[in-house]
PDB file of N, CA and C in Angstrom:
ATOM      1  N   UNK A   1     -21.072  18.992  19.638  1.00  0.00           N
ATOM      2  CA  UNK A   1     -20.322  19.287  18.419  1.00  0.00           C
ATOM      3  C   UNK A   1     -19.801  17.995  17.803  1.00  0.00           C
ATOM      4  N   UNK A   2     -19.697  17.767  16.136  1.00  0.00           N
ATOM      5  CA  UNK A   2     -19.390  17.068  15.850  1.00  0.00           C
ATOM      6  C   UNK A   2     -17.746  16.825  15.851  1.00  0.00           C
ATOM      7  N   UNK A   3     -17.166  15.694  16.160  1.00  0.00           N
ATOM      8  CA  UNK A   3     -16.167  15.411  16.052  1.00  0.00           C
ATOM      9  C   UNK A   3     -15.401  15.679  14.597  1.00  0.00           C
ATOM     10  N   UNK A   4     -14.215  16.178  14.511  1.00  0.00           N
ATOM     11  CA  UNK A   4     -13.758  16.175  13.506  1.00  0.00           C
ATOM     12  C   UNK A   4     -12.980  15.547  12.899  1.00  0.00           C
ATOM     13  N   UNK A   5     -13.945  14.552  11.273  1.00  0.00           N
ATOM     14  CA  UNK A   5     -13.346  13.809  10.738  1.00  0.00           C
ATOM     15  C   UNK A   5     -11.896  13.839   9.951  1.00  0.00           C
ATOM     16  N   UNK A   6     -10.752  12.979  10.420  1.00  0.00           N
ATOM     17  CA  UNK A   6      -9.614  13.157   9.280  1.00  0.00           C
ATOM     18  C   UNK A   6      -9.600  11.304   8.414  1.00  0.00           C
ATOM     19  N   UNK A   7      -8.884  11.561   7.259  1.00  0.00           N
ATOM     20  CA  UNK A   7      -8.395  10.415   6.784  1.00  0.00           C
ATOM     21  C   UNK A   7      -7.302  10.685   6.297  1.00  0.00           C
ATOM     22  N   UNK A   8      -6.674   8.976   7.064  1.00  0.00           N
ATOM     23  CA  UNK A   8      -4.893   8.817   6.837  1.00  0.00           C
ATOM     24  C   UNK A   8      -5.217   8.034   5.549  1.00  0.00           C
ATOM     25  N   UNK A   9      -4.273   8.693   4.545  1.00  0.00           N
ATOM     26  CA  UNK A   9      -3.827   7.496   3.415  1.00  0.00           C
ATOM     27  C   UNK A   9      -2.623   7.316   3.859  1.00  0.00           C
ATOM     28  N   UNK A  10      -2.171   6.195   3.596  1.00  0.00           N
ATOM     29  CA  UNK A  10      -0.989   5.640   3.760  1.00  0.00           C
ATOM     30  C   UNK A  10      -0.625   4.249   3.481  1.00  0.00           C
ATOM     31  N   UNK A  11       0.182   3.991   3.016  1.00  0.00           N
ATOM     32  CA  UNK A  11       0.049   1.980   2.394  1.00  0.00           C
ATOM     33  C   UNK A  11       0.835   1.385   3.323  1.00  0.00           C
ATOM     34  N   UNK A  12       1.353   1.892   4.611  1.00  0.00           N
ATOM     35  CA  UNK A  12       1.851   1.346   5.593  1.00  0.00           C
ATOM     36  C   UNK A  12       0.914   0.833   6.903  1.00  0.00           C
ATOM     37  N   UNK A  13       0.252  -0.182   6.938  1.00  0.00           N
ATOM     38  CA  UNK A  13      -1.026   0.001   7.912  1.00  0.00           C
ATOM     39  C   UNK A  13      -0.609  -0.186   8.744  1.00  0.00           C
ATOM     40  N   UNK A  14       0.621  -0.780   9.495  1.00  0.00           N
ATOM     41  CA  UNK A  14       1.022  -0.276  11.166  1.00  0.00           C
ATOM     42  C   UNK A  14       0.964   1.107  10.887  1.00  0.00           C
ATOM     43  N   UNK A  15       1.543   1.922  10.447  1.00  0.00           N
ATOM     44  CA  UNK A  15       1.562   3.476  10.304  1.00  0.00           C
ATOM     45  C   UNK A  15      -0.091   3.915  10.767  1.00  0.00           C
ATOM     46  N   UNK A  16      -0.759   3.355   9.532  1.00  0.00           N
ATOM     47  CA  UNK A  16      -2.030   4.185   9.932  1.00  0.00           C
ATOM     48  C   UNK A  16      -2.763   3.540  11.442  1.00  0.00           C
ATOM     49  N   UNK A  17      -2.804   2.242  11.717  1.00  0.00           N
ATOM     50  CA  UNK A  17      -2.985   2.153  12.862  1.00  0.00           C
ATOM     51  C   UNK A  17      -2.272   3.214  13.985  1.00  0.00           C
ATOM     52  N   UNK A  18      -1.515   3.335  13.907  1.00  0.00           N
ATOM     53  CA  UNK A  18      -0.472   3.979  14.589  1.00  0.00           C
ATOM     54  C   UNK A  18      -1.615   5.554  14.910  1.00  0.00           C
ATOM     55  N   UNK A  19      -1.538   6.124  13.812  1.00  0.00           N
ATOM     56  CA  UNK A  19      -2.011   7.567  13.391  1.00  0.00           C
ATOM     57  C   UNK A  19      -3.280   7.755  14.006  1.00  0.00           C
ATOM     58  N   UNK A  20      -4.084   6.574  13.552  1.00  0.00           N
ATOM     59  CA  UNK A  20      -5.616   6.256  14.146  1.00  0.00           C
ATOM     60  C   UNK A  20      -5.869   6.323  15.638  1.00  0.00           C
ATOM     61  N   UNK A  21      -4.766   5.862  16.415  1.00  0.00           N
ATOM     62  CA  UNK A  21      -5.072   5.518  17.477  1.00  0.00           C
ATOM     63  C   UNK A  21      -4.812   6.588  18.195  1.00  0.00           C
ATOM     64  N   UNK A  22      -3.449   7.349  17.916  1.00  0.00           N
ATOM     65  CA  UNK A  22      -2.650   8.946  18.251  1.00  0.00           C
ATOM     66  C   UNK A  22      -4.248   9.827  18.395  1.00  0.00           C
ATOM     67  N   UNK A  23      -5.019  10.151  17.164  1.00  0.00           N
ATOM     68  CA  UNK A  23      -5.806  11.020  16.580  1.00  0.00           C
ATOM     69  C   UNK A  23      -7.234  10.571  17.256  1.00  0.00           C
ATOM     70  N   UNK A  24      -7.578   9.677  17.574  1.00  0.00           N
ATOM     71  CA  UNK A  24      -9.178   8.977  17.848  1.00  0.00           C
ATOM     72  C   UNK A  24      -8.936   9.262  19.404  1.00  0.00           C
ATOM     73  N   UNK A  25      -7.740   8.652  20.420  1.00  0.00           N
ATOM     74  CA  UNK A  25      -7.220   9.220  21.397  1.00  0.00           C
ATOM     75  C   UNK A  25      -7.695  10.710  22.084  1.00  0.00           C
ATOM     76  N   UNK A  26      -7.388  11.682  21.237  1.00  0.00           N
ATOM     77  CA  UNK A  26      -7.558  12.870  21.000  1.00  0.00           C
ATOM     78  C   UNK A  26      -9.237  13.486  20.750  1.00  0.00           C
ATOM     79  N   UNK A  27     -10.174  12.587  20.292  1.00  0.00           N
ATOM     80  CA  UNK A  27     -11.607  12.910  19.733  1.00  0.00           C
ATOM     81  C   UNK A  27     -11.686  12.895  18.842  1.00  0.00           C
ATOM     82  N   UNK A  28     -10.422  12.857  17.660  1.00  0.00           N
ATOM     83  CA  UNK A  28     -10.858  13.083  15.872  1.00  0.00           C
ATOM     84  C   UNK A  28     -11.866  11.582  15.980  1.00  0.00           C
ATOM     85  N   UNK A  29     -12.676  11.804  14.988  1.00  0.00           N
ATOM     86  CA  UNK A  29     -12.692  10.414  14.110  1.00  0.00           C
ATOM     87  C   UNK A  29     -12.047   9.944  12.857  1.00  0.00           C
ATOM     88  N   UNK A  30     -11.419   9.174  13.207  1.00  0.00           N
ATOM     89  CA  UNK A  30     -10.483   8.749  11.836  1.00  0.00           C
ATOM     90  C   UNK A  30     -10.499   7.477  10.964  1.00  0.00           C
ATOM     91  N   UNK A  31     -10.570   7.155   9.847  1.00  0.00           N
ATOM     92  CA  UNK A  31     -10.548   6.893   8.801  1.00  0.00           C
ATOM     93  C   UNK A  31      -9.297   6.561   8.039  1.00  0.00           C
ATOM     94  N   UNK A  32      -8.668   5.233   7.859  1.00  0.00           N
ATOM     95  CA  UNK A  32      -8.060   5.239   6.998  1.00  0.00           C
ATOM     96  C   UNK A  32      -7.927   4.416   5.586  1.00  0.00           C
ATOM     97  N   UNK A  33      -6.761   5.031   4.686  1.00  0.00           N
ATOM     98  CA  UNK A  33      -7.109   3.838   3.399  1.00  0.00           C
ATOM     99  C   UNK A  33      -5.797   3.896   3.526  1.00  0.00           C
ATOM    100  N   UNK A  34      -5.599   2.469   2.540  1.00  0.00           N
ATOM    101  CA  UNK A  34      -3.920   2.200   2.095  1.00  0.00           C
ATOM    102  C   UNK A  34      -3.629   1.998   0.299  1.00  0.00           C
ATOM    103  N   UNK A  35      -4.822   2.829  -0.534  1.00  0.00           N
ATOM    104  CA  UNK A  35      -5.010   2.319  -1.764  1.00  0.00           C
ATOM    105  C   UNK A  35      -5.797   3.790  -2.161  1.00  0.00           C
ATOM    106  N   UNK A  36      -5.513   3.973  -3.100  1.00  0.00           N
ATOM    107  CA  UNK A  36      -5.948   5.061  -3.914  1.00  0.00           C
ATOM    108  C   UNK A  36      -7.298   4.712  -4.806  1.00  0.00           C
ATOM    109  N   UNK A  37      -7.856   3.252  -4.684  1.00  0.00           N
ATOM    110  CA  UNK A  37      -9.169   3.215  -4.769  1.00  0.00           C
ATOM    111  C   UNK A  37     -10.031   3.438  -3.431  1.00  0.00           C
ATOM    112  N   UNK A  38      -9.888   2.929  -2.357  1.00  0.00           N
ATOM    113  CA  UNK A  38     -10.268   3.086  -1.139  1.00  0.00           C
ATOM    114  C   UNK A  38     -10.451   4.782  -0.966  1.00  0.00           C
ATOM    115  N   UNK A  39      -9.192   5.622  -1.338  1.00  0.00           N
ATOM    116  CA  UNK A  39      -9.111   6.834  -0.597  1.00  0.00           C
ATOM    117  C   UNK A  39     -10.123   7.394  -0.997  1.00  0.00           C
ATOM    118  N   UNK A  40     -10.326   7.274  -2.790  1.00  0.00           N
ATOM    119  CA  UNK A  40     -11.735   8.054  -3.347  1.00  0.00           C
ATOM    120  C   UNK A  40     -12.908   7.824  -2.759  1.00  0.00           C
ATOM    121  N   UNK A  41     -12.967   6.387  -2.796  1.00  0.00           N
ATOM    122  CA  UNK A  41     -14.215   6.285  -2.421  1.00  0.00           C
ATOM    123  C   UNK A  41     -14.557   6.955  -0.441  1.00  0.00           C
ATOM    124  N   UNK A  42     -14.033   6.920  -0.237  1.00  0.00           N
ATOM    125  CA  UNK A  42     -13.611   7.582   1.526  1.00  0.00           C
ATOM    126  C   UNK A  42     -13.710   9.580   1.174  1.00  0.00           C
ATOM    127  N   UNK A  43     -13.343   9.773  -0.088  1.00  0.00           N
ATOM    128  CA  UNK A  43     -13.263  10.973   0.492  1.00  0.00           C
ATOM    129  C   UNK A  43     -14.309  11.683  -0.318  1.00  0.00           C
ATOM    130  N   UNK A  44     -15.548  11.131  -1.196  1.00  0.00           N
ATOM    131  CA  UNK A  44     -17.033  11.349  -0.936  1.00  0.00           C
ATOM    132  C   UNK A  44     -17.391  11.866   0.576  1.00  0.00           C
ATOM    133  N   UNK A  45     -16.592  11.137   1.602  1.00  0.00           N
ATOM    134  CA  UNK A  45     -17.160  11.708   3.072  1.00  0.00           C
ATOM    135  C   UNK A  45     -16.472  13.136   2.942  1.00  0.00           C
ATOM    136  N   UNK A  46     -16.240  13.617   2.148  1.00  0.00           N
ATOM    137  CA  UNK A  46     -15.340  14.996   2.963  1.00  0.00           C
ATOM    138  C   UNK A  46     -14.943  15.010   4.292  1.00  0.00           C
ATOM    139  N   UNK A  47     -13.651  14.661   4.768  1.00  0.00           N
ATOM    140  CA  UNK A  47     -13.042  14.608   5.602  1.00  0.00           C
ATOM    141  C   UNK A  47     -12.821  15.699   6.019  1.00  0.00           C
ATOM    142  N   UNK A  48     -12.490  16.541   7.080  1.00  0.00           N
ATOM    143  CA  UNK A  48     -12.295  17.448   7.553  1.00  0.00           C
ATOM    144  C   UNK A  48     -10.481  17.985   7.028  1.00  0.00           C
ATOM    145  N   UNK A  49      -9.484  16.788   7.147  1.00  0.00           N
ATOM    146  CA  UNK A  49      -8.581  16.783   6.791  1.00  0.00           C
ATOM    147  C   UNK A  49      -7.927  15.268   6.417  1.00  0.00           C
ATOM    148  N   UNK A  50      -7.190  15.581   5.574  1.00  0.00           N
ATOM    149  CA  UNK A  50      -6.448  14.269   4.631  1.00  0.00           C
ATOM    150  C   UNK A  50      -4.954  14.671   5.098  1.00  0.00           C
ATOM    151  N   UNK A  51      -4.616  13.137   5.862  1.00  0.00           N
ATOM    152  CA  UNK A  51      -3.093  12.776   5.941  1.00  0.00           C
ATOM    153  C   UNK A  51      -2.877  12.153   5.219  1.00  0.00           C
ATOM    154  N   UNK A  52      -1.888  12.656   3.982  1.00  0.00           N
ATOM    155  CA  UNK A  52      -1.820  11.734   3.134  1.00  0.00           C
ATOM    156  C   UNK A  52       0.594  11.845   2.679  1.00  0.00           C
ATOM    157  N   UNK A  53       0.957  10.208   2.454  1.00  0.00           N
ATOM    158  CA  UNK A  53       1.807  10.024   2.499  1.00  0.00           C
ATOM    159  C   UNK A  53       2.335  10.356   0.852  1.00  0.00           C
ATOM    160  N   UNK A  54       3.334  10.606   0.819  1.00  0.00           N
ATOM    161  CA  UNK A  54       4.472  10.864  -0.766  1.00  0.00           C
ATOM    162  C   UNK A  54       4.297   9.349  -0.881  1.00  0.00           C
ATOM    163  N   UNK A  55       5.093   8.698  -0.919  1.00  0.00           N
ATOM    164  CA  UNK A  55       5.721   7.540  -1.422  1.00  0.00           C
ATOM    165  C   UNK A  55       4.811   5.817  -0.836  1.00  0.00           C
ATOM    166  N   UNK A  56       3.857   5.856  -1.969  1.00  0.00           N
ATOM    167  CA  UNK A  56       2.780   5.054  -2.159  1.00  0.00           C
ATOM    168  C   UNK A  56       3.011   4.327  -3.643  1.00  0.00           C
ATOM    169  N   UNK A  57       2.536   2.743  -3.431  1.00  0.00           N
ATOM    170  CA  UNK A  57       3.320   1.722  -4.424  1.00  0.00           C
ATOM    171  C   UNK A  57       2.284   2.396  -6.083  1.00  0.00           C
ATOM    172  N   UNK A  58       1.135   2.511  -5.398  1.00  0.00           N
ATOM    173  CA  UNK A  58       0.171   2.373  -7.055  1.00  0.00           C
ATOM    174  C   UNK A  58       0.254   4.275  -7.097  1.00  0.00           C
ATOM    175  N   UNK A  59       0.239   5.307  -6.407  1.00  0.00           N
ATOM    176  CA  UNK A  59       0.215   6.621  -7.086  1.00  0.00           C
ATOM    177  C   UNK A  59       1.238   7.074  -6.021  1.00  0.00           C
ATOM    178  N   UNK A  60       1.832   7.743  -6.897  1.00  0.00           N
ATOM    179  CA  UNK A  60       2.455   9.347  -5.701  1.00  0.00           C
ATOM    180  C   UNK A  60       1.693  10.447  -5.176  1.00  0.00           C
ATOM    181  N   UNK A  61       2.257  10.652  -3.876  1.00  0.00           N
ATOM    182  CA  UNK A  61       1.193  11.555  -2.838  1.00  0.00           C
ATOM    183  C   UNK A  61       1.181  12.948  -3.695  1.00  0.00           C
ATOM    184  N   UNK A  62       1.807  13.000  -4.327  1.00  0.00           N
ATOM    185  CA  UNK A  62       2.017  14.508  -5.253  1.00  0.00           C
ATOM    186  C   UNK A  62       0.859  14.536  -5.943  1.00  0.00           C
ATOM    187  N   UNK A  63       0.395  13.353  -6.819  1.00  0.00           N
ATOM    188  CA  UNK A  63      -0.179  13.251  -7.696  1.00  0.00           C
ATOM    189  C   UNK A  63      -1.199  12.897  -7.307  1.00  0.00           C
ATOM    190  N   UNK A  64      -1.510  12.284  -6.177  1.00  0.00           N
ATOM    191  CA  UNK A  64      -2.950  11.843  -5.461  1.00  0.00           C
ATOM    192  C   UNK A  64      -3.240  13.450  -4.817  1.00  0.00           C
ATOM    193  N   UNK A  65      -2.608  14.279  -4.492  1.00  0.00           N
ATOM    194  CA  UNK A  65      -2.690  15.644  -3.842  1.00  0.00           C
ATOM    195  C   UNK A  65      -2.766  16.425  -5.379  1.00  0.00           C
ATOM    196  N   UNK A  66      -2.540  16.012  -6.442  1.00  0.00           N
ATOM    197  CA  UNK A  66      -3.492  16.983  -7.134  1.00  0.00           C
ATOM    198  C   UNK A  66      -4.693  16.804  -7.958  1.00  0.00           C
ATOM    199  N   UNK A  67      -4.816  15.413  -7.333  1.00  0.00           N
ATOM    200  CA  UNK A  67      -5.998  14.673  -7.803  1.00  0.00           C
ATOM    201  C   UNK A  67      -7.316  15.225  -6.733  1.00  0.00           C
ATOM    202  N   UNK A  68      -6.786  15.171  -5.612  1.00  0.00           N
ATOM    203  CA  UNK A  68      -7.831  15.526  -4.268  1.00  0.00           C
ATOM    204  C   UNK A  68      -8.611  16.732  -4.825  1.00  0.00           C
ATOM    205  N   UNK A  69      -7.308  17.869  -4.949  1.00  0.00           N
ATOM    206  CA  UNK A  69      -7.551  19.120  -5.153  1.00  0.00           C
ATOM    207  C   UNK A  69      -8.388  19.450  -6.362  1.00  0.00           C
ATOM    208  N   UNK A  70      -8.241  18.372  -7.661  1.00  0.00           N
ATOM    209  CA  UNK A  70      -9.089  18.751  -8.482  1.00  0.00           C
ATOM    210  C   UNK A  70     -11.157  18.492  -8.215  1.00  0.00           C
ATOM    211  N   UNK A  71     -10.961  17.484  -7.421  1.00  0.00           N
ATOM    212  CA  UNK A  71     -11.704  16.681  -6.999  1.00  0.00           C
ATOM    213  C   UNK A  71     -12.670  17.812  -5.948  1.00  0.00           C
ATOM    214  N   UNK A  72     -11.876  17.965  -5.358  1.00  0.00           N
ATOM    215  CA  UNK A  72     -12.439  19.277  -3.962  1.00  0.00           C
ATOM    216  C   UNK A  72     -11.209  20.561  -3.640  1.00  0.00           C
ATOM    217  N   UNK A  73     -11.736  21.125  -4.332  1.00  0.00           N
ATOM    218  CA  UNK A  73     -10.682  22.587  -3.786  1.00  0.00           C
ATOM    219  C   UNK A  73     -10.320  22.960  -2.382  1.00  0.00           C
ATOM    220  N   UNK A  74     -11.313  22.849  -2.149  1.00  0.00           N
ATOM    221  CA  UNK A  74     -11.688  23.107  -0.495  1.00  0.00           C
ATOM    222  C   UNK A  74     -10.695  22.324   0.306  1.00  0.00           C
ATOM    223  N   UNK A  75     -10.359  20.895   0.286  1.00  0.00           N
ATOM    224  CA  UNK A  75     -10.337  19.803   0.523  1.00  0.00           C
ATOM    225  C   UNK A  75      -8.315  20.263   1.236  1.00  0.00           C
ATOM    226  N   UNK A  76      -8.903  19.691   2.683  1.00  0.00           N
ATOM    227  CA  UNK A  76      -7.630  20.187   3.566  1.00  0.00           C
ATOM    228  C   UNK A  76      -6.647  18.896   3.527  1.00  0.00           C
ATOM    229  N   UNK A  77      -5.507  19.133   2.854  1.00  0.00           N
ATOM    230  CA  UNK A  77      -4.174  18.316   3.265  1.00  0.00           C
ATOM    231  C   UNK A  77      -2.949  18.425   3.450  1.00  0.00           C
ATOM    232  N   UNK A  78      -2.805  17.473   4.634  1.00  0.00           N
ATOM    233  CA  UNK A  78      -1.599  17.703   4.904  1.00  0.00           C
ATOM    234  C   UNK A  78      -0.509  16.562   4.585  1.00  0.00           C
ATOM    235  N   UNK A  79       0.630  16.625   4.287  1.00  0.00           N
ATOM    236  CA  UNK A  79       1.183  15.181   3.486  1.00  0.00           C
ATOM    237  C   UNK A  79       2.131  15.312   4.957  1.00  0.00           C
ATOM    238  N   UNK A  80       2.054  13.760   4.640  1.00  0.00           N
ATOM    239  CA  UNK A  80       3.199  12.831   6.121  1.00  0.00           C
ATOM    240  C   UNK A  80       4.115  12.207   5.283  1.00  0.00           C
ATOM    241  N   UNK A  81       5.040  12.288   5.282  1.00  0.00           N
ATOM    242  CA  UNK A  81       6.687  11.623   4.699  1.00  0.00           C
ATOM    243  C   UNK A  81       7.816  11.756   5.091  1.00  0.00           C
ATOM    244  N   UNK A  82       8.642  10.719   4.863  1.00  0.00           N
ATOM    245  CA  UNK A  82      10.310  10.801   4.911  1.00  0.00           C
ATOM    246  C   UNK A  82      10.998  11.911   4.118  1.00  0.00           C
ATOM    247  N   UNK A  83      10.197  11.838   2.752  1.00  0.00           N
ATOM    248  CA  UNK A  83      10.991  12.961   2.117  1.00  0.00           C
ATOM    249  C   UNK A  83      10.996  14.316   2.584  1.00  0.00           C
ATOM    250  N   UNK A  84      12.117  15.044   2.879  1.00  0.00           N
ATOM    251  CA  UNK A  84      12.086  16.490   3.387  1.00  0.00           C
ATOM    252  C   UNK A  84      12.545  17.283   2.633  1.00  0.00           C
ATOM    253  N   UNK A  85      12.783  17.323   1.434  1.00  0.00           N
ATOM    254  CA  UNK A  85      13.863  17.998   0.989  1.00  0.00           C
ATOM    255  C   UNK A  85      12.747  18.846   0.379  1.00  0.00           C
ATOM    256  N   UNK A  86      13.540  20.261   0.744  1.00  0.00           N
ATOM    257  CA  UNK A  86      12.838  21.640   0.214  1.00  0.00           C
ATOM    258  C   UNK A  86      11.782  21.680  -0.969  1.00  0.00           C
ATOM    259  N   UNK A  87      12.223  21.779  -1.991  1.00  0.00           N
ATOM    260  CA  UNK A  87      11.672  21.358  -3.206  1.00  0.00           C
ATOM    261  C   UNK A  87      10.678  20.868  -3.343  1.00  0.00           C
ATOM    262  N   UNK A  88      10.399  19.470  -2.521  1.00  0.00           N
ATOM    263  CA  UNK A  88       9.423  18.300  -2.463  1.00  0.00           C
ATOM    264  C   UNK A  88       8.018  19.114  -1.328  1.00  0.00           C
ATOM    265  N   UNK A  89       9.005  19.579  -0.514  1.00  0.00           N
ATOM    266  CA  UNK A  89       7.860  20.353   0.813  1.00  0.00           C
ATOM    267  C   UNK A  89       7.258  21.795  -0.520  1.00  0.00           C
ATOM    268  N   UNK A  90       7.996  22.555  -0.763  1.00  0.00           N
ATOM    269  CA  UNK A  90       7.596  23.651  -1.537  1.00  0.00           C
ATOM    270  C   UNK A  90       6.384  23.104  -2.887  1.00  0.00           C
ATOM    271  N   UNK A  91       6.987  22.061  -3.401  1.00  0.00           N
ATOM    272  CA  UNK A  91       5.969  21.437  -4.216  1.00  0.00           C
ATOM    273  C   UNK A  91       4.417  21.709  -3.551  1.00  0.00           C
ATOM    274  N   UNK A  92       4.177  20.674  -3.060  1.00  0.00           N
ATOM    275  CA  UNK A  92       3.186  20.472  -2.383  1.00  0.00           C
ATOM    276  C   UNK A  92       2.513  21.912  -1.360  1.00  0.00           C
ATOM    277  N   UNK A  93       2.964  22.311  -1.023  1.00  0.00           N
ATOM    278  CA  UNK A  93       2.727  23.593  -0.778  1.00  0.00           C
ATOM    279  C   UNK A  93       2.211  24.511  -1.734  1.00  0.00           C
ATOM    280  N   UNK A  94       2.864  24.575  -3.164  1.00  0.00           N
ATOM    281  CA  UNK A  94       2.221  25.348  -4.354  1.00  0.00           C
ATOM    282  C   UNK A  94       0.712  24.628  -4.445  1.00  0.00           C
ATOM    283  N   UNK A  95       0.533  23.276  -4.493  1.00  0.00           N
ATOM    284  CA  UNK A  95      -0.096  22.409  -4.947  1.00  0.00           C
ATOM    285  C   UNK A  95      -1.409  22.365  -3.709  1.00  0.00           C
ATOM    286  N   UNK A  96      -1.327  23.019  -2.846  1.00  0.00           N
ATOM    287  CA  UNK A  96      -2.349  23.601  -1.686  1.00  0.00           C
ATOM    288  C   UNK A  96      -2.485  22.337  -0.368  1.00  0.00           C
ATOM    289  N   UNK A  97      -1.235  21.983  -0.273  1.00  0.00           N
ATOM    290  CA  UNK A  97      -1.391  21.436   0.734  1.00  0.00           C
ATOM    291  C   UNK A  97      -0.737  22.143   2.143  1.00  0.00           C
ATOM    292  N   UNK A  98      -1.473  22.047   3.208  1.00  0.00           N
ATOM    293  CA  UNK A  98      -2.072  23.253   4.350  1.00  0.00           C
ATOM    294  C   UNK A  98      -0.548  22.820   5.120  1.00  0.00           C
ATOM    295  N   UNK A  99      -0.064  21.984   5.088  1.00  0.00           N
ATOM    296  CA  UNK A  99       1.144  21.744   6.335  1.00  0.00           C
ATOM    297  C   UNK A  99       2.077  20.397   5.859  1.00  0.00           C
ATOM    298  N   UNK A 100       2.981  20.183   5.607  1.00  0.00           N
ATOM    299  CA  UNK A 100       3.796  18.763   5.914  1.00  0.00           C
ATOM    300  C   UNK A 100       4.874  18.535   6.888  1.00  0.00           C
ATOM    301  N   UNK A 101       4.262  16.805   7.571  1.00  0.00           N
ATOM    302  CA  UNK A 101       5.111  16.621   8.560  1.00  0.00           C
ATOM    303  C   UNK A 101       5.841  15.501   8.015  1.00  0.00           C
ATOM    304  N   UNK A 102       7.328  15.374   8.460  1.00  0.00           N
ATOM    305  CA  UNK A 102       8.534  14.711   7.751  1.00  0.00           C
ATOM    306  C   UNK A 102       8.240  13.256   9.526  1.00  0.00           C
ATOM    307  N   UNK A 103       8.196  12.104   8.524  1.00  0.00           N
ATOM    308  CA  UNK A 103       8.526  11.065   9.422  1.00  0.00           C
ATOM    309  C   UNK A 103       9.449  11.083   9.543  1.00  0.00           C
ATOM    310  N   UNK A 104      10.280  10.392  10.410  1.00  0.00           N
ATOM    311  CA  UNK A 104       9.046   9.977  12.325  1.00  0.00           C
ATOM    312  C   UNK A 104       8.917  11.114  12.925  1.00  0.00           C
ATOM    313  N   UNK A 105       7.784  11.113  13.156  1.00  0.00           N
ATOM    314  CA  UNK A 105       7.170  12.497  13.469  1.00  0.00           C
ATOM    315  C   UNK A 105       7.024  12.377  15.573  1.00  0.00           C
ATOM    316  N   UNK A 106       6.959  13.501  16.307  1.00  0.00           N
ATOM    317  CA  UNK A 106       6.609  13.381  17.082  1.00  0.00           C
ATOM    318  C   UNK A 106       4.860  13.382  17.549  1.00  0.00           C
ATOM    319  N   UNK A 107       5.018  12.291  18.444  1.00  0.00           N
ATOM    320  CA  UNK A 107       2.873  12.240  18.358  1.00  0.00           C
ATOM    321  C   UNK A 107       2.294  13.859  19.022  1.00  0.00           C
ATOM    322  N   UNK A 108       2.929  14.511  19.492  1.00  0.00           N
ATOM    323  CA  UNK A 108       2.404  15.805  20.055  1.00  0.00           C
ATOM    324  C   UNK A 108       2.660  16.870  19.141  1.00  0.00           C
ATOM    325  N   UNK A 109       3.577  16.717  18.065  1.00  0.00           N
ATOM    326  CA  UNK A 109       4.006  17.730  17.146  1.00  0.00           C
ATOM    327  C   UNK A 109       2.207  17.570  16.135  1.00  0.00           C
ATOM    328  N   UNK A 110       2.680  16.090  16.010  1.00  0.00           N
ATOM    329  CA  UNK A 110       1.384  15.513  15.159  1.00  0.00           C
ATOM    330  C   UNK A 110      -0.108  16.161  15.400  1.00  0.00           C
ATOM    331  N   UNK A 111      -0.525  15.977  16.606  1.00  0.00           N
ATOM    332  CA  UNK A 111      -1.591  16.165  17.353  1.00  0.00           C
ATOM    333  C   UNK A 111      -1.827  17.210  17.188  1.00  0.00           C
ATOM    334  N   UNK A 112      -1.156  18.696  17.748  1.00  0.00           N
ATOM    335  CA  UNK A 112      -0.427  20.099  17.646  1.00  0.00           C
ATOM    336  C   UNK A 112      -0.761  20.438  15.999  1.00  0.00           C
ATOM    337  N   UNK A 113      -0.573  19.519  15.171  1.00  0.00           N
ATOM    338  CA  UNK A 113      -0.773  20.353  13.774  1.00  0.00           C
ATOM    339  C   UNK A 113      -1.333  19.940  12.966  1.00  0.00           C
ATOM    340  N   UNK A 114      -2.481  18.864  13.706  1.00  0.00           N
ATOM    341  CA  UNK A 114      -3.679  18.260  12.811  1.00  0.00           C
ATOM    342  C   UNK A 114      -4.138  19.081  13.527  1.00  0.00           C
ATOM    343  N   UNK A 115      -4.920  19.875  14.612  1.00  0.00           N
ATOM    344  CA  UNK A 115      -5.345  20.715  15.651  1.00  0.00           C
ATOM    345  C   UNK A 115      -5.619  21.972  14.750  1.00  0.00           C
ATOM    346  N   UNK A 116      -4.568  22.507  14.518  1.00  0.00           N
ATOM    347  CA  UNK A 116      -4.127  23.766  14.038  1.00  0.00           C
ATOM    348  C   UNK A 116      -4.778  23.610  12.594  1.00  0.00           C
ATOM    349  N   UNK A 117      -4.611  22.652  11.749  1.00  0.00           N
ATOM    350  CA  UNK A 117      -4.854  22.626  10.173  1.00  0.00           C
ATOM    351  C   UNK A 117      -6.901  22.498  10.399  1.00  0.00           C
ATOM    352  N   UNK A 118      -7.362  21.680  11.271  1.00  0.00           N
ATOM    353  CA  UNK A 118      -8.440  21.631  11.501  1.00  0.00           C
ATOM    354  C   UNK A 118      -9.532  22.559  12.104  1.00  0.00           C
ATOM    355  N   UNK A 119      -8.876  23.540  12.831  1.00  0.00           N
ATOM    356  CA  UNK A 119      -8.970  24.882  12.922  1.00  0.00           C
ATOM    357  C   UNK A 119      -9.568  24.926  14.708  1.00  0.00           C
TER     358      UNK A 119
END
């Protein structure tokens, strides 16, 4: 069986190292970008699932999450951020994203619900 691909966006690259290593650990194959030119061109691969962060210097994860979605309906994400506040989670949720986890996250919570979103 093929391994299942995710990609981290995130403009923090200890972070995505971080994520990469948690997730590849595990069997995903993972993929990351730190740039919203990178991510497009990356997500031609259809990823199985997109970790993708809110608070990014050149777009917001809001707005890159309804860019994905126009892009691929289908297209599974889950946003990783500091921001928690209701509103911001409910957003993104209207906006079809499958789960958000609020940094600092635990690596087994993590693991546990890239698992679950990936089916």
């Amino acid at each position: 069986m093929m391994p299942k691909r995710i990609l981290v966006i995130d403009d923090d690259s200890h972070l995505c190292k971080v994520i990469k290593l948690i997730l590849t650990g595990e069997g995903f194959e993972v993929e990351t970008a730190q740039t919203w030119r990178e991510c497009v061109d990356k997500l031609k691969e259809n990823p199985d699932l997109i970790l993708l962060d809110i608070l990014m210097p050149t777009i917001s994860g809001i707005v890159a999450l309804r860019s994905i979605k126009e892009l691929n309906p289908k297209a599974k994400v889950m946003m990783v951020s500091v921001i928690s506040q209701k509103s911001v989670v409910q957003l993104c949720k209207e906006l079809g994203a499958v789960d958000f986890i609020t940094k600092p996250f635990d690596n087994r919570n993590l693991i546990r619900r890239v698992r679950q979103a990936v089916g």
